[in-house]
N, C-alpha and C. Protein backbone atom coordinates (compact mmCIF):
# COMPACT_ATOMS: atom_id res chain seq x y z
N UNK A 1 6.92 16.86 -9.19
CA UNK A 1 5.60 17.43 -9.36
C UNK A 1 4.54 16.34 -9.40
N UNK A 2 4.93 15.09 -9.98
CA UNK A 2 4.03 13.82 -10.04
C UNK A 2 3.64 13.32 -8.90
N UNK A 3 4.80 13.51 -8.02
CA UNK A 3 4.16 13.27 -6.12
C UNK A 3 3.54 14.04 -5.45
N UNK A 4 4.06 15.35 -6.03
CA UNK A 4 3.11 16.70 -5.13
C UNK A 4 1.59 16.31 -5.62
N UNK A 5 1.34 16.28 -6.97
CA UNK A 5 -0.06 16.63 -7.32
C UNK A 5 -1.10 15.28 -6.90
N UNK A 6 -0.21 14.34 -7.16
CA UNK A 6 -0.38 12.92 -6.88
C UNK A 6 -1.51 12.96 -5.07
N UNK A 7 -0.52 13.38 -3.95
CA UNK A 7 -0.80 13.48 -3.05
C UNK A 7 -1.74 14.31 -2.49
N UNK A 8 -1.88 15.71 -3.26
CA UNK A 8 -2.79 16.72 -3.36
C UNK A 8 -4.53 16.09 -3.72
N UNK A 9 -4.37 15.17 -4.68
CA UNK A 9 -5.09 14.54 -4.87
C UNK A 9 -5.96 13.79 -4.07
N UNK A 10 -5.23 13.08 -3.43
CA UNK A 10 -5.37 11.76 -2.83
C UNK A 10 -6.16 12.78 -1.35
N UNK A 11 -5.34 13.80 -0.96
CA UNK A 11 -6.11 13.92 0.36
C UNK A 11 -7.37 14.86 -0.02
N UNK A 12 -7.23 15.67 -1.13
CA UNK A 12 -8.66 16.28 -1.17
C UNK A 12 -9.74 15.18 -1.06
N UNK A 13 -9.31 14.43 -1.96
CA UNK A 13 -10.19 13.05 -2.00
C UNK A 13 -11.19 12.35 -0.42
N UNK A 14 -9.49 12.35 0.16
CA UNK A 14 -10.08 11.49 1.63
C UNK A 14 -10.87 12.59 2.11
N UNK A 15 -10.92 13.42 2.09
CA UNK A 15 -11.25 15.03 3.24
C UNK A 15 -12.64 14.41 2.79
N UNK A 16 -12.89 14.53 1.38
CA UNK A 16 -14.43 15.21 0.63
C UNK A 16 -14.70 13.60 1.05
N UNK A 17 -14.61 12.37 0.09
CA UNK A 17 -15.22 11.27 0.37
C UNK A 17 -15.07 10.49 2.15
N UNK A 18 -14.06 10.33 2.31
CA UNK A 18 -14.18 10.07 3.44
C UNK A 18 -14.76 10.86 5.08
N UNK A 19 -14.68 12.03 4.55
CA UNK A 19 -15.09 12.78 6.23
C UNK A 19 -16.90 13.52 5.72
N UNK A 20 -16.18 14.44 4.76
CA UNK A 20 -17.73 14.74 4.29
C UNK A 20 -18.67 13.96 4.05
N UNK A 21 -18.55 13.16 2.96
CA UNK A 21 -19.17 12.09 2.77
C UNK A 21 -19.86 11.07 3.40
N UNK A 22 -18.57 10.63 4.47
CA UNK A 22 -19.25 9.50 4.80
C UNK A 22 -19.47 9.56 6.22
N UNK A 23 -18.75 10.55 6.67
CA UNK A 23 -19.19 11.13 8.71
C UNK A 23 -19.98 12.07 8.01
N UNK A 24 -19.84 13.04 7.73
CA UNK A 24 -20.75 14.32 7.76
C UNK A 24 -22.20 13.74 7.42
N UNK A 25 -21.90 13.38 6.11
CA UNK A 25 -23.35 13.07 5.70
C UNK A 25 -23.66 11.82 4.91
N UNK A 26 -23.19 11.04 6.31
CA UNK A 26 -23.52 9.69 5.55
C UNK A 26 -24.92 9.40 5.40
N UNK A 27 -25.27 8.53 4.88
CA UNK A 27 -26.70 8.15 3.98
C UNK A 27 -27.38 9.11 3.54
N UNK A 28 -27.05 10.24 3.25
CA UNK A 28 -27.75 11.11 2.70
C UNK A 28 -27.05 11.01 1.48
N UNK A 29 -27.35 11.39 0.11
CA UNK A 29 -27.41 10.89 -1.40
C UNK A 29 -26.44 12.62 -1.73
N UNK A 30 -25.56 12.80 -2.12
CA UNK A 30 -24.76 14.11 -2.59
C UNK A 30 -24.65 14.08 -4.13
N UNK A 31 -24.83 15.01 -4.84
CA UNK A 31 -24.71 15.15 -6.37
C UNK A 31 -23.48 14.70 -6.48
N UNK A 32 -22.56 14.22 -7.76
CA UNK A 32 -20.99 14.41 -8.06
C UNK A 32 -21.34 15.63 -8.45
N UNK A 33 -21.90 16.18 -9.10
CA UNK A 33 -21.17 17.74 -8.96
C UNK A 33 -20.52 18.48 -7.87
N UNK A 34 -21.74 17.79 -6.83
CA UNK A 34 -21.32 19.17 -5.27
C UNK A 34 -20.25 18.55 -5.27
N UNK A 35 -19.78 17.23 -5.01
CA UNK A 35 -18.70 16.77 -4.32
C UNK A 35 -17.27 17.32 -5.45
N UNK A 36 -17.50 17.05 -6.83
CA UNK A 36 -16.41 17.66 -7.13
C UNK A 36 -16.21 19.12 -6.92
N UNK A 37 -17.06 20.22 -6.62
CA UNK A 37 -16.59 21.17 -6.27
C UNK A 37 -15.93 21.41 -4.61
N UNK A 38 -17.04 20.67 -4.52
CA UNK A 38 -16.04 20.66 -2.92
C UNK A 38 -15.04 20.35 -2.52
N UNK A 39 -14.40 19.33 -3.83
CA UNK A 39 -13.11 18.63 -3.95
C UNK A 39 -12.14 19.86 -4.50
N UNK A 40 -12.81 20.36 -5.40
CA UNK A 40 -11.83 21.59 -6.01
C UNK A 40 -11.20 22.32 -5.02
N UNK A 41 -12.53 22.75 -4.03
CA UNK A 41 -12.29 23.65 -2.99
C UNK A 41 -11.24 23.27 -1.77
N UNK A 42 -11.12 22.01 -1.56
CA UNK A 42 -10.24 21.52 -0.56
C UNK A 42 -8.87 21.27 -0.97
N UNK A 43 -9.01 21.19 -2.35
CA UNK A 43 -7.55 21.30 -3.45
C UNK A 43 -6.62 22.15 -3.32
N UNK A 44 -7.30 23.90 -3.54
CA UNK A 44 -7.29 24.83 -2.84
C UNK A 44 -6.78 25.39 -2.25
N UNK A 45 -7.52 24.91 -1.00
CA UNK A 45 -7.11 25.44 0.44
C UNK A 45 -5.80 24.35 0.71
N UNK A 46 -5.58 23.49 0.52
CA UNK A 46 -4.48 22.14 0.77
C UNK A 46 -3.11 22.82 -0.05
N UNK A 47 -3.27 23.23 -1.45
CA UNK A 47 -2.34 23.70 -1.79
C UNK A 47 -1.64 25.16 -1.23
N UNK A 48 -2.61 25.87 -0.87
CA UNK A 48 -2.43 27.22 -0.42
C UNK A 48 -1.68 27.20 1.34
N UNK A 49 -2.15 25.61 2.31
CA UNK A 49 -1.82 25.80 3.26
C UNK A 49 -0.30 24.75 2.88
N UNK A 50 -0.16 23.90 1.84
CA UNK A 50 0.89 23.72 1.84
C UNK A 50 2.07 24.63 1.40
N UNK A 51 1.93 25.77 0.70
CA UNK A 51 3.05 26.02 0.28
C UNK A 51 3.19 26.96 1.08
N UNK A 52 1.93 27.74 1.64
CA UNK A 52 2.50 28.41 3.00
C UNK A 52 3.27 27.47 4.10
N UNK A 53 3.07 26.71 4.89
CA UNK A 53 3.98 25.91 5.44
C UNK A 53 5.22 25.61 4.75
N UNK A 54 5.83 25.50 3.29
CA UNK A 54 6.70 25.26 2.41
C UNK A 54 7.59 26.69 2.76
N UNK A 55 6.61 27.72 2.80
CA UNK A 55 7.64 29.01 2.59
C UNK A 55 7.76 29.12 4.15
N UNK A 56 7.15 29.27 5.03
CA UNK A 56 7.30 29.74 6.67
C UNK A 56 8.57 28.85 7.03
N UNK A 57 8.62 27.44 6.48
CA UNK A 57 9.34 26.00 7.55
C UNK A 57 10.29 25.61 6.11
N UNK A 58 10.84 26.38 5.51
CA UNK A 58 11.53 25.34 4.35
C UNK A 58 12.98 24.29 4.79
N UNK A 59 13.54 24.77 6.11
CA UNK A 59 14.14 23.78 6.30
C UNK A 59 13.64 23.09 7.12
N UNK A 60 12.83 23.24 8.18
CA UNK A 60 12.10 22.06 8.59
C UNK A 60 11.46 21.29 7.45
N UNK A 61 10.77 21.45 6.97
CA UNK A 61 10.43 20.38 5.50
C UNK A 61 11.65 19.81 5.05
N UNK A 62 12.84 20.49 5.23
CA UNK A 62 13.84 19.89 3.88
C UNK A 62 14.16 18.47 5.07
N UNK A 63 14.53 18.95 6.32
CA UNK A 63 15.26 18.22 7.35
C UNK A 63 14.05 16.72 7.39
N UNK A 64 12.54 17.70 7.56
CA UNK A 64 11.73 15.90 7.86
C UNK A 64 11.82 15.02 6.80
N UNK A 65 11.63 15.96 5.14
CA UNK A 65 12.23 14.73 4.06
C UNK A 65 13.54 13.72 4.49
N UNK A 66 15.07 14.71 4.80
CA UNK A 66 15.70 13.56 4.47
C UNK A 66 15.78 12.45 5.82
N UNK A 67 15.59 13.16 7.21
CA UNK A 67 14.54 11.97 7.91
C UNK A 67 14.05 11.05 7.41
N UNK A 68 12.70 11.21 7.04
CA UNK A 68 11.70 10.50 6.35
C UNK A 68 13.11 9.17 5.40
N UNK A 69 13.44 9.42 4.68
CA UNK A 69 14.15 9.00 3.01
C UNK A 69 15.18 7.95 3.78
N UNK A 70 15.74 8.12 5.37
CA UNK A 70 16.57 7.87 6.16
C UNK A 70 15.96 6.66 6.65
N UNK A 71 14.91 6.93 6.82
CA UNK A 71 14.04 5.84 8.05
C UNK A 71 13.85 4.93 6.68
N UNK A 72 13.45 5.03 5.92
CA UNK A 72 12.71 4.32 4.69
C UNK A 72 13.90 3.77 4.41
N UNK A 73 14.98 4.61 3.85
CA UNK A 73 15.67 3.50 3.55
C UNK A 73 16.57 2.72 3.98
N UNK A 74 17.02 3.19 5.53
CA UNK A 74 17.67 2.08 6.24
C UNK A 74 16.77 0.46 6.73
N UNK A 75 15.39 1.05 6.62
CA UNK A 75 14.30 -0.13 7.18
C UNK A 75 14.08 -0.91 6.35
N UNK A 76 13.71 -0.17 4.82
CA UNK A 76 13.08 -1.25 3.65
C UNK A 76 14.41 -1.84 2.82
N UNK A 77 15.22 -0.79 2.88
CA UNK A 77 16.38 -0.97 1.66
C UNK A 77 16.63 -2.29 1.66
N UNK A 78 18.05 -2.51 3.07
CA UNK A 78 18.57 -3.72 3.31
C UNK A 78 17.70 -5.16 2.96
N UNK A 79 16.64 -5.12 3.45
CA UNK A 79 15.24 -6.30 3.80
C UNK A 79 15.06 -6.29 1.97
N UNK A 80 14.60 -5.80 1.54
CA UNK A 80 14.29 -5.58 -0.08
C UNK A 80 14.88 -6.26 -0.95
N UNK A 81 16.66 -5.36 -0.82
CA UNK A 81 17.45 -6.02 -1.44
C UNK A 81 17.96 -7.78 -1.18
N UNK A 82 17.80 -8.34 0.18
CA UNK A 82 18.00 -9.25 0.43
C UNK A 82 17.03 -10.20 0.04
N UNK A 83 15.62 -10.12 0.31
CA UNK A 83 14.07 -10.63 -0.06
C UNK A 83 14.55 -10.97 -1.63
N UNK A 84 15.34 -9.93 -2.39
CA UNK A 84 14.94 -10.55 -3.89
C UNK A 84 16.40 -11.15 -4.37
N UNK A 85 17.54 -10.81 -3.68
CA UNK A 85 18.67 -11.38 -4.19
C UNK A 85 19.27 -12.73 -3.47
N UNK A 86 18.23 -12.68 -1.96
CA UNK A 86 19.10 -13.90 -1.36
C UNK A 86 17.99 -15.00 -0.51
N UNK A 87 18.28 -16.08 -1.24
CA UNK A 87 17.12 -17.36 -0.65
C UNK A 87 17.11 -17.73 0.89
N UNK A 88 17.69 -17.26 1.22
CA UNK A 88 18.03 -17.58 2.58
C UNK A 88 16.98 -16.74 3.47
N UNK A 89 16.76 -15.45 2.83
CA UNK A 89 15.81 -14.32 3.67
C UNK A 89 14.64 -15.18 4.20
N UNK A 90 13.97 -14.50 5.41
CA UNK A 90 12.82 -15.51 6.28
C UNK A 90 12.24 -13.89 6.52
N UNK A 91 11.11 -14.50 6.86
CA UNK A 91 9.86 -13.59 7.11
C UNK A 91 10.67 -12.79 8.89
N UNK A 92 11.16 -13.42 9.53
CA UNK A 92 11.65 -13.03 10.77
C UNK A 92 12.17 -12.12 10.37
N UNK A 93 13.38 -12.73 9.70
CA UNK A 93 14.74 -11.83 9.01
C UNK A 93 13.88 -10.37 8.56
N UNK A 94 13.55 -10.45 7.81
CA UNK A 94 12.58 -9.10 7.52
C UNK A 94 12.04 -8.24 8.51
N UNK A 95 11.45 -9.11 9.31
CA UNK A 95 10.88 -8.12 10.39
C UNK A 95 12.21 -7.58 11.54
N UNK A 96 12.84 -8.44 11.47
CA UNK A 96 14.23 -8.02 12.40
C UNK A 96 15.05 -6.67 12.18
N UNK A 97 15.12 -6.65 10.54
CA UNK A 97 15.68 -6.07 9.80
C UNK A 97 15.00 -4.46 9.46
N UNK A 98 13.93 -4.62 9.12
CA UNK A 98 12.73 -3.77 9.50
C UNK A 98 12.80 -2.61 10.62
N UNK A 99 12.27 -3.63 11.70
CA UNK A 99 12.80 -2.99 13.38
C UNK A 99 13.91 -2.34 13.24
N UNK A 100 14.77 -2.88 13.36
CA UNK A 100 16.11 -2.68 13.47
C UNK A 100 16.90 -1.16 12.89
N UNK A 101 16.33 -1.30 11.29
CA UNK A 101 16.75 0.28 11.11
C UNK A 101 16.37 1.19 11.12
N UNK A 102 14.64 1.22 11.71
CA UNK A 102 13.71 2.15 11.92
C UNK A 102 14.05 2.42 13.29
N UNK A 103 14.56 1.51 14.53
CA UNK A 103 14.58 2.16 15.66
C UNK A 103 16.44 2.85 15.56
N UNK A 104 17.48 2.20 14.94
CA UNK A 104 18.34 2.39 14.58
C UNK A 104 18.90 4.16 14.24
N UNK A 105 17.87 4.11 13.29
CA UNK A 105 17.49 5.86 12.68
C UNK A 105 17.00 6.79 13.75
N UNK A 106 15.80 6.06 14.21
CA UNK A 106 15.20 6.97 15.38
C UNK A 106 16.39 7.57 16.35
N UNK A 107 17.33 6.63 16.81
CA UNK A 107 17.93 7.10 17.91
C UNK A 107 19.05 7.97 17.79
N UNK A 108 19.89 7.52 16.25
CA UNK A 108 21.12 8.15 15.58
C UNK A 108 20.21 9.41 15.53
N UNK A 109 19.46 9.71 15.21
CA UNK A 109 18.87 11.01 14.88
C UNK A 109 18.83 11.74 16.00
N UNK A 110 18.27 11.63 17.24
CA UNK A 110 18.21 12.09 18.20
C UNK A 110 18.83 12.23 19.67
N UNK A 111 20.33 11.66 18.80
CA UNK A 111 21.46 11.56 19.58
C UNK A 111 22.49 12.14 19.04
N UNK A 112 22.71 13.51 19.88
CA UNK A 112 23.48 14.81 19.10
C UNK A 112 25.12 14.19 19.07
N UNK A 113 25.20 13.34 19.14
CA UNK A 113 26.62 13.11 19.59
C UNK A 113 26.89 12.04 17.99
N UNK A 114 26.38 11.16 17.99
CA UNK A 114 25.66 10.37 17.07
C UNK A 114 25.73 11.20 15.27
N UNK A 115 24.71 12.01 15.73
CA UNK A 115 24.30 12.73 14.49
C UNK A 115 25.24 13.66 13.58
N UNK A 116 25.95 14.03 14.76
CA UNK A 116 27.32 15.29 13.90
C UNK A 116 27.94 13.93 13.70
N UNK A 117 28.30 12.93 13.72
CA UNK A 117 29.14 12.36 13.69
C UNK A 117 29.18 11.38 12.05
N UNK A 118 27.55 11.22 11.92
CA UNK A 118 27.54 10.08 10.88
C UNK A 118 25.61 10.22 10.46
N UNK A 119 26.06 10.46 8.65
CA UNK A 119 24.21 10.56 8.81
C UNK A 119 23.44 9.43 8.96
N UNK A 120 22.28 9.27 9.58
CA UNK A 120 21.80 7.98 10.05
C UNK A 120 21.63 6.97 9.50
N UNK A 121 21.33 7.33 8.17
CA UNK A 121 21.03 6.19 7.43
C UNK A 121 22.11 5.17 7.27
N UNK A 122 23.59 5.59 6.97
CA UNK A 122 23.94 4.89 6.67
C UNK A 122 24.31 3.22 8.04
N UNK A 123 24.71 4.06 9.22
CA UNK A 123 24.49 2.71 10.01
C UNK A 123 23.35 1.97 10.27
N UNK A 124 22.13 2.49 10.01
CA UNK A 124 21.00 1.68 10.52
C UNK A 124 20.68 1.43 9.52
N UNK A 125 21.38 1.63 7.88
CA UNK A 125 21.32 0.72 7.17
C UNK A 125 22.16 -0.96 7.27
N UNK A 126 23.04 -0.62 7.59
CA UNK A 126 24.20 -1.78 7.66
C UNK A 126 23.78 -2.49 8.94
N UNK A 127 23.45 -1.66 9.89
CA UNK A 127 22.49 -2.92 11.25
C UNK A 127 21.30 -3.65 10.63
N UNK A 128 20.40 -2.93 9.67
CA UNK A 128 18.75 -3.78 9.45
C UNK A 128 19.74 -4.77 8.61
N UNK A 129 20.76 -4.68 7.90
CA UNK A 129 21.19 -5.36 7.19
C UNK A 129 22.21 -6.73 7.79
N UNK A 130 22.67 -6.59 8.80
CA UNK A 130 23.68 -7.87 9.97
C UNK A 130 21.58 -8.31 10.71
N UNK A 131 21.37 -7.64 10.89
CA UNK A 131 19.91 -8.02 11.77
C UNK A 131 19.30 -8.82 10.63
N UNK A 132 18.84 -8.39 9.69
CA UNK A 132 17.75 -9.18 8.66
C UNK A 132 18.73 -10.87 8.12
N UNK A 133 20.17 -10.40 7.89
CA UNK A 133 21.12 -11.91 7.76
C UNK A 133 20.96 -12.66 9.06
N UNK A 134 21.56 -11.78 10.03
CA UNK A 134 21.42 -12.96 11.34
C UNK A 134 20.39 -13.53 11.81
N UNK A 135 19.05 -12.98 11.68
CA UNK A 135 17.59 -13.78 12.19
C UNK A 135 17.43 -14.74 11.18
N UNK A 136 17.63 -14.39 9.68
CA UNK A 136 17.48 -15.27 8.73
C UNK A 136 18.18 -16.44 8.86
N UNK A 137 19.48 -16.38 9.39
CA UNK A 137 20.15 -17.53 9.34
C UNK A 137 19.50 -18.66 11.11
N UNK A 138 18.91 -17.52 11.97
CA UNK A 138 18.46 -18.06 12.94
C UNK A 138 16.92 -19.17 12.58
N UNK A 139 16.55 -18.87 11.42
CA UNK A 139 15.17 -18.98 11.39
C UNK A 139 15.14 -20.34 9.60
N UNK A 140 14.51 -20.85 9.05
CA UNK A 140 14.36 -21.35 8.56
C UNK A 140 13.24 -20.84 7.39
N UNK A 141 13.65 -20.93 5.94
CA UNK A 141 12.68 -19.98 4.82
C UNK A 141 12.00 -20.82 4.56
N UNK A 142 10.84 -20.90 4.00
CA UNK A 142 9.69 -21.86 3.72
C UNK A 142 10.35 -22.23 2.28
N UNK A 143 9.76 -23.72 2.00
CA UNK A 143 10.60 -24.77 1.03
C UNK A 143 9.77 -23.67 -0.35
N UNK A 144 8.58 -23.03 0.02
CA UNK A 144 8.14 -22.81 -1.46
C UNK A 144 9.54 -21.35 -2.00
N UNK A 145 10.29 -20.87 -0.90
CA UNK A 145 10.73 -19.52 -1.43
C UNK A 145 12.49 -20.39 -2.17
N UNK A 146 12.48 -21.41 -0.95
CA UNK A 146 14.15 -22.17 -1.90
C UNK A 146 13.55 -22.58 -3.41
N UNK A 147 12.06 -23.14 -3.71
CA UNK A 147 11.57 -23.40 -4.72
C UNK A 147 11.64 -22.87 -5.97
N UNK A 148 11.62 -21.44 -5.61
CA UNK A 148 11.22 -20.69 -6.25
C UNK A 148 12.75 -19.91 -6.93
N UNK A 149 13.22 -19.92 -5.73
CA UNK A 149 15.07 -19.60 -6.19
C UNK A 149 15.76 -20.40 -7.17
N UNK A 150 15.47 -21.82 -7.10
CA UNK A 150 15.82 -22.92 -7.41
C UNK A 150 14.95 -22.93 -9.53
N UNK A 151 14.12 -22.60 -9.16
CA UNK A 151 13.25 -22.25 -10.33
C UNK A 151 14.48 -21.13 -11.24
N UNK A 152 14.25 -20.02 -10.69
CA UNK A 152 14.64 -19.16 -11.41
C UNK A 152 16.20 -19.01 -11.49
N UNK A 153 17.11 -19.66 -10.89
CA UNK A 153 18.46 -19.79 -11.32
C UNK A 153 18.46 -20.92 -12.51
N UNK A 154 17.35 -21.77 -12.90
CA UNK A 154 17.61 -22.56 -13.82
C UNK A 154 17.44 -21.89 -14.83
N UNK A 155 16.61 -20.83 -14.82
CA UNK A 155 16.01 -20.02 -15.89
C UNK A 155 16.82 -18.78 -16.89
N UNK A 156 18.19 -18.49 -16.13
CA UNK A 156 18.90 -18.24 -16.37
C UNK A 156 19.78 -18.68 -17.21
C-alpha cells in the first residue's frame, strides 16, 4: 500500500505541477489552493482508472509485475551484489552486466520455447553475472575503489 499511494502521489503531482502548471499555464501565478484541488482531482481519477485497469487486466498486471521484478533483478541484482562484495568490479563490468540481463530477460521472455522451459530471471541472472565478472576482469578498477576495499577489510 506504501508503493501504491506513494506512486499515486507522485503522478498526480507530475500531471498538476508539471503539465498544468508549467505547459498549460506557465507564467501565469496559480493559488496552492487551486492546485491542491486539482491535485485531489487527478488523485481521483488516477485511482479510479487504476483499479479499473486492475479489475479488467488482473493478469496482465500480475504477468507485467513479475516481468518488470525479472528484468530488475537479473540486470541490477548480479552488478549490486558484486559492486559491494567484490573489489575487482569496474564500471565496464557493471555496464556489461547491466546489458546483459536486461537484453538476456527480454529475449527468454519472448521466446516461447525458452520461457516454458525456465523463468527468465533466473538465467539472465547468472549471464549479467559471468558478463559483469568477465568485463571486470577484462578491465582494470580505479586504485580509489581497491582503496577503499583495502580500508574497510582493516576495519573489520
Amino acid at each position: 500500500m506504501s508503493t501504491a499511494d506513494s506512486q499515486l502521489l507522485v503522478a498526480a503531482s507530475a500531471v498538476v505541477r508539471d503539465i498544468y502548471e508549467k505547459i498549460l499555464h506557465r507564467g501565469k501565478n496559480i493559488s496552492q489552493k487551486k492546485l491542491v484541488l486539482l491535485s485531489r482531482f487527478v488523485l481521483i481519477i488516477l485511482v479510479f482508472t487504476a483499479l479499473l485497469l486492475g479489475l479488467l487486466a488482473s493478469d496482465l498486471v500480475f504477468w507485467l509485475v513479475l516481468f518488470a521484478w525479472a528484468g530488475l533483478g537479473a540486470s541490477l541484482g548480479p552488478t549490486s551484489i558484486l559492486a559491494l562484495y567484490w573489489s575487482r568490479t569496474t564500471r565496464s563490468g557493471i555496464f556489461a552486466g547491466i546489458l546483459t540481463g536486461t537484453i538476456v530477460t527480454i529475449i527468454w521472455y519472448y521466446t516461447p520455447l525458452l520461457k516454458s522451459a525456465l523463468y527468465e530471471l533466473v538465467p539472465a541472472f547468472i549471464l549479467s553475472l559471468i558478463a559483469t565478472i568477465g568485463v571486470s576482469y577484462l578491465t582494470q578498477p580505479p586504485q580509489r575503489t581497491r582503496d577503499f576495499f583495502k580500508v574497510m577489510k582493516n576495519q573489520q
